[in-house]
N, C-alpha and C. Protein backbone atom coordinates (compact mmCIF):
# COMPACT_ATOMS: atom_id res chain seq x y z
N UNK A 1 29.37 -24.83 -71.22
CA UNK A 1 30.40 -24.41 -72.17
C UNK A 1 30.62 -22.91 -72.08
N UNK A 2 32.15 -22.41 -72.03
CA UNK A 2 31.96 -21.01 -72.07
C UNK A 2 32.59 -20.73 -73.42
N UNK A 3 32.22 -19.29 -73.78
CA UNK A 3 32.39 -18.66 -75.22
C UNK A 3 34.00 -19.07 -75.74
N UNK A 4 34.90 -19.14 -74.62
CA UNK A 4 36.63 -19.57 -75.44
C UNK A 4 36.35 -20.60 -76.21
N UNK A 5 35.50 -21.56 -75.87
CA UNK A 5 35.35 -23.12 -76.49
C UNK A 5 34.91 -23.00 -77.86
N UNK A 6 34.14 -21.64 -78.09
CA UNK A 6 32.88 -21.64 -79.22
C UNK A 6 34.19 -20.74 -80.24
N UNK A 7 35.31 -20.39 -79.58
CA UNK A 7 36.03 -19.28 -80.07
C UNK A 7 37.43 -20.29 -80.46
N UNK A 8 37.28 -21.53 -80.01
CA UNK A 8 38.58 -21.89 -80.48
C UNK A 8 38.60 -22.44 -82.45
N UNK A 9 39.38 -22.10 -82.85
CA UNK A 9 39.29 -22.58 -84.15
C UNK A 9 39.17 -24.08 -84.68
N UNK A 10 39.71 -24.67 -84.03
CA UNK A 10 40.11 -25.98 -84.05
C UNK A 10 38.76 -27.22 -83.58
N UNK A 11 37.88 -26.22 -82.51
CA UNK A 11 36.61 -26.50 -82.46
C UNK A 11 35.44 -26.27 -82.91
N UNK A 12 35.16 -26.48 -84.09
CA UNK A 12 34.13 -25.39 -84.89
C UNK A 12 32.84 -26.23 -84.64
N UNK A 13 33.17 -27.13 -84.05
CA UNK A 13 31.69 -28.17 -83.59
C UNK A 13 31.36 -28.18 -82.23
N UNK A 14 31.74 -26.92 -81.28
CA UNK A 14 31.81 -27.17 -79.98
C UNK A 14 30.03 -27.05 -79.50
N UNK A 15 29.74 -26.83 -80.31
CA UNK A 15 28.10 -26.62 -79.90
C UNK A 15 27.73 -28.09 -79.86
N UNK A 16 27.72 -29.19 -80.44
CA UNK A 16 27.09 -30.46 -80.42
C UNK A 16 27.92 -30.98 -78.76
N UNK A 17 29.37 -30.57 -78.36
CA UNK A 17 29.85 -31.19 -77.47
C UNK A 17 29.24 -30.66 -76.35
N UNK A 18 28.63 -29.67 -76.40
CA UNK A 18 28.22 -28.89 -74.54
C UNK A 18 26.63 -29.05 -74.75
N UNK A 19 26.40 -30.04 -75.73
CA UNK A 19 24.92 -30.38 -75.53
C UNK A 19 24.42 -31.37 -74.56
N UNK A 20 23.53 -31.31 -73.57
CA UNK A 20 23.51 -32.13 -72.63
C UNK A 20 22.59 -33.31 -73.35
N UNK A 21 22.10 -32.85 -74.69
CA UNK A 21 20.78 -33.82 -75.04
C UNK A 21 21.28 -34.76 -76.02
N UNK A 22 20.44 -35.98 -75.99
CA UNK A 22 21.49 -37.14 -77.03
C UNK A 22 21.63 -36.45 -78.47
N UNK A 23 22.87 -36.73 -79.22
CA UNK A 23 23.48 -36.31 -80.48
C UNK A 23 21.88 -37.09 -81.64
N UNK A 24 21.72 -36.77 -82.38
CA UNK A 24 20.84 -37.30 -83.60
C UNK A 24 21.52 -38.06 -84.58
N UNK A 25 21.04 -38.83 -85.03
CA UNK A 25 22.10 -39.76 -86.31
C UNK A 25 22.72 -38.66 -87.20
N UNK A 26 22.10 -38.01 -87.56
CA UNK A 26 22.83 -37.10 -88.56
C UNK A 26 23.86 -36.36 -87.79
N UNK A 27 23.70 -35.81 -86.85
CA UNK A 27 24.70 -35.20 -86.20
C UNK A 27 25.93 -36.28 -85.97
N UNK A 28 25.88 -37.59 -85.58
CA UNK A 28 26.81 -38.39 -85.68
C UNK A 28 27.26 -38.77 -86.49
N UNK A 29 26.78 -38.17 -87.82
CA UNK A 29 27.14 -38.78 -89.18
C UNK A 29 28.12 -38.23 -89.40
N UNK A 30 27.73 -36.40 -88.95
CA UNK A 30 28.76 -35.55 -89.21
C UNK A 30 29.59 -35.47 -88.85
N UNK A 31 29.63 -36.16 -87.44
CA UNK A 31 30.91 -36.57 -86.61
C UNK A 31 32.18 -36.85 -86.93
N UNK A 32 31.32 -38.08 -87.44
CA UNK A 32 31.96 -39.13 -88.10
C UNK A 32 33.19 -38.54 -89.23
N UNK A 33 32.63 -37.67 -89.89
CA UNK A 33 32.76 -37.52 -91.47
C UNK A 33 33.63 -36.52 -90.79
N UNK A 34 34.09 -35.21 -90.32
CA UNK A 34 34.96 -34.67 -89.52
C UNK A 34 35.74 -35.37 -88.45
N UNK A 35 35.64 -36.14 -87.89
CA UNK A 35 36.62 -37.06 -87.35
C UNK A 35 37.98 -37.44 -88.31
N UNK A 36 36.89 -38.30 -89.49
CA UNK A 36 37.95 -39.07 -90.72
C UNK A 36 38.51 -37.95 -91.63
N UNK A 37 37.88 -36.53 -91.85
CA UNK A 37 38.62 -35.99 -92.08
C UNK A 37 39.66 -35.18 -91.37
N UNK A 38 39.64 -35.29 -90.07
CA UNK A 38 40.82 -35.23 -89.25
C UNK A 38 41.90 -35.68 -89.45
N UNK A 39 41.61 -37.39 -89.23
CA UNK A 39 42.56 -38.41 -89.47
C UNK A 39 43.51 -38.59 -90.27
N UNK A 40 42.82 -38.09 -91.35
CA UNK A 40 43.64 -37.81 -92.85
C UNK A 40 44.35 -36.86 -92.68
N UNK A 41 43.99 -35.45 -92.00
CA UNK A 41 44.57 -34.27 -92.23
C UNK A 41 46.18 -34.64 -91.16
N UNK A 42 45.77 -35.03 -90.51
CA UNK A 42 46.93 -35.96 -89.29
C UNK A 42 47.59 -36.56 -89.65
N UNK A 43 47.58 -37.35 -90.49
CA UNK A 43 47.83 -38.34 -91.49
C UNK A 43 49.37 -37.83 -92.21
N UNK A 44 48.78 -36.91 -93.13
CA UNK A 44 49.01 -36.09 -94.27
C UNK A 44 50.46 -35.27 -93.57
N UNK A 45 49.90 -34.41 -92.10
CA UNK A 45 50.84 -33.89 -91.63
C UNK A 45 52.10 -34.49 -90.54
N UNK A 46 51.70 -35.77 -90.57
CA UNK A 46 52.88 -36.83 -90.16
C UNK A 46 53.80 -37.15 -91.03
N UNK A 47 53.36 -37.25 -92.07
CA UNK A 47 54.41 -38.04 -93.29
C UNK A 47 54.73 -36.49 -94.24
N UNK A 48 54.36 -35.46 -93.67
CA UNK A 48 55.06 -34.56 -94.51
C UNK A 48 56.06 -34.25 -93.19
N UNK A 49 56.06 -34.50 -92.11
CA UNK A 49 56.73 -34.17 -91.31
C UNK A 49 58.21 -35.66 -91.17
N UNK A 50 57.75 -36.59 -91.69
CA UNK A 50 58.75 -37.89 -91.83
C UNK A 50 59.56 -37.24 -93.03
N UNK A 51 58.85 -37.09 -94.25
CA UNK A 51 59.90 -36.81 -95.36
C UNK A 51 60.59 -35.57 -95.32
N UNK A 52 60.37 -34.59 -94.49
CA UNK A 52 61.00 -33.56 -94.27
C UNK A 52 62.25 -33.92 -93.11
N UNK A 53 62.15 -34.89 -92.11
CA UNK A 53 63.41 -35.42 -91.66
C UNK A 53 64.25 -36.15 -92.01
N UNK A 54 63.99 -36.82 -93.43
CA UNK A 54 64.29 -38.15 -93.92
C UNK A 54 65.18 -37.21 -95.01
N UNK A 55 64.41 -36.16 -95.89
CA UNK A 55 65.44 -35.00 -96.65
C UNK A 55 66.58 -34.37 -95.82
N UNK A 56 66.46 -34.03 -94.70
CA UNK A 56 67.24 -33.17 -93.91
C UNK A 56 68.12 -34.41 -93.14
N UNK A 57 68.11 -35.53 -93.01
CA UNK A 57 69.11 -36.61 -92.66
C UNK A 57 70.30 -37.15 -94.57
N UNK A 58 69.41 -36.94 -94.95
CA UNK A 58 70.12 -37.23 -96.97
C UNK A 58 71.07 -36.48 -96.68
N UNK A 59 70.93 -35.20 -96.54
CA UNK A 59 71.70 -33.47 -97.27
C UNK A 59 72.59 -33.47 -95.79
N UNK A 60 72.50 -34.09 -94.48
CA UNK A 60 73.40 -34.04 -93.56
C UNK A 60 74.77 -35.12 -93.54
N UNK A 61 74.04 -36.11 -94.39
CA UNK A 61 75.24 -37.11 -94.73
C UNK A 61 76.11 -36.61 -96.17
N UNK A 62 75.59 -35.67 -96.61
CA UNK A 62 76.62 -35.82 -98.12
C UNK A 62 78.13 -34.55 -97.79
């Protein structure tokens, strides 16, 4: 792993990924639990991104 990886924001877990040694349950727990809160955050920014086209198609028809 080089330091850009440890420097990207978006990766704040890059230390468990450039580990060559098996992950520990807890570490996969945490995975886990940052994954799903990914998902959500993905989630969240899809459908604010639908109702913001769905407003801007309303106000283009009137």
């Amino acid at each position: 792993c080089d330091e850009a990886d440890s420097l990207d924001e978006n990766n704040e877990h890059s230390d468990v990924y450039c580990s060559d040694e098996a992950i520990s349950d807890q570490q996969m727990k945490h995975l886990k639990i940052i994954f799903e809160m990914k998902k959500k955050r993905h989630r969240v920014l899809e459908l604010e991104l639908q109702l913001e086209k769905l407003h801007q198609q309303r106000f283009s028809t009137d």
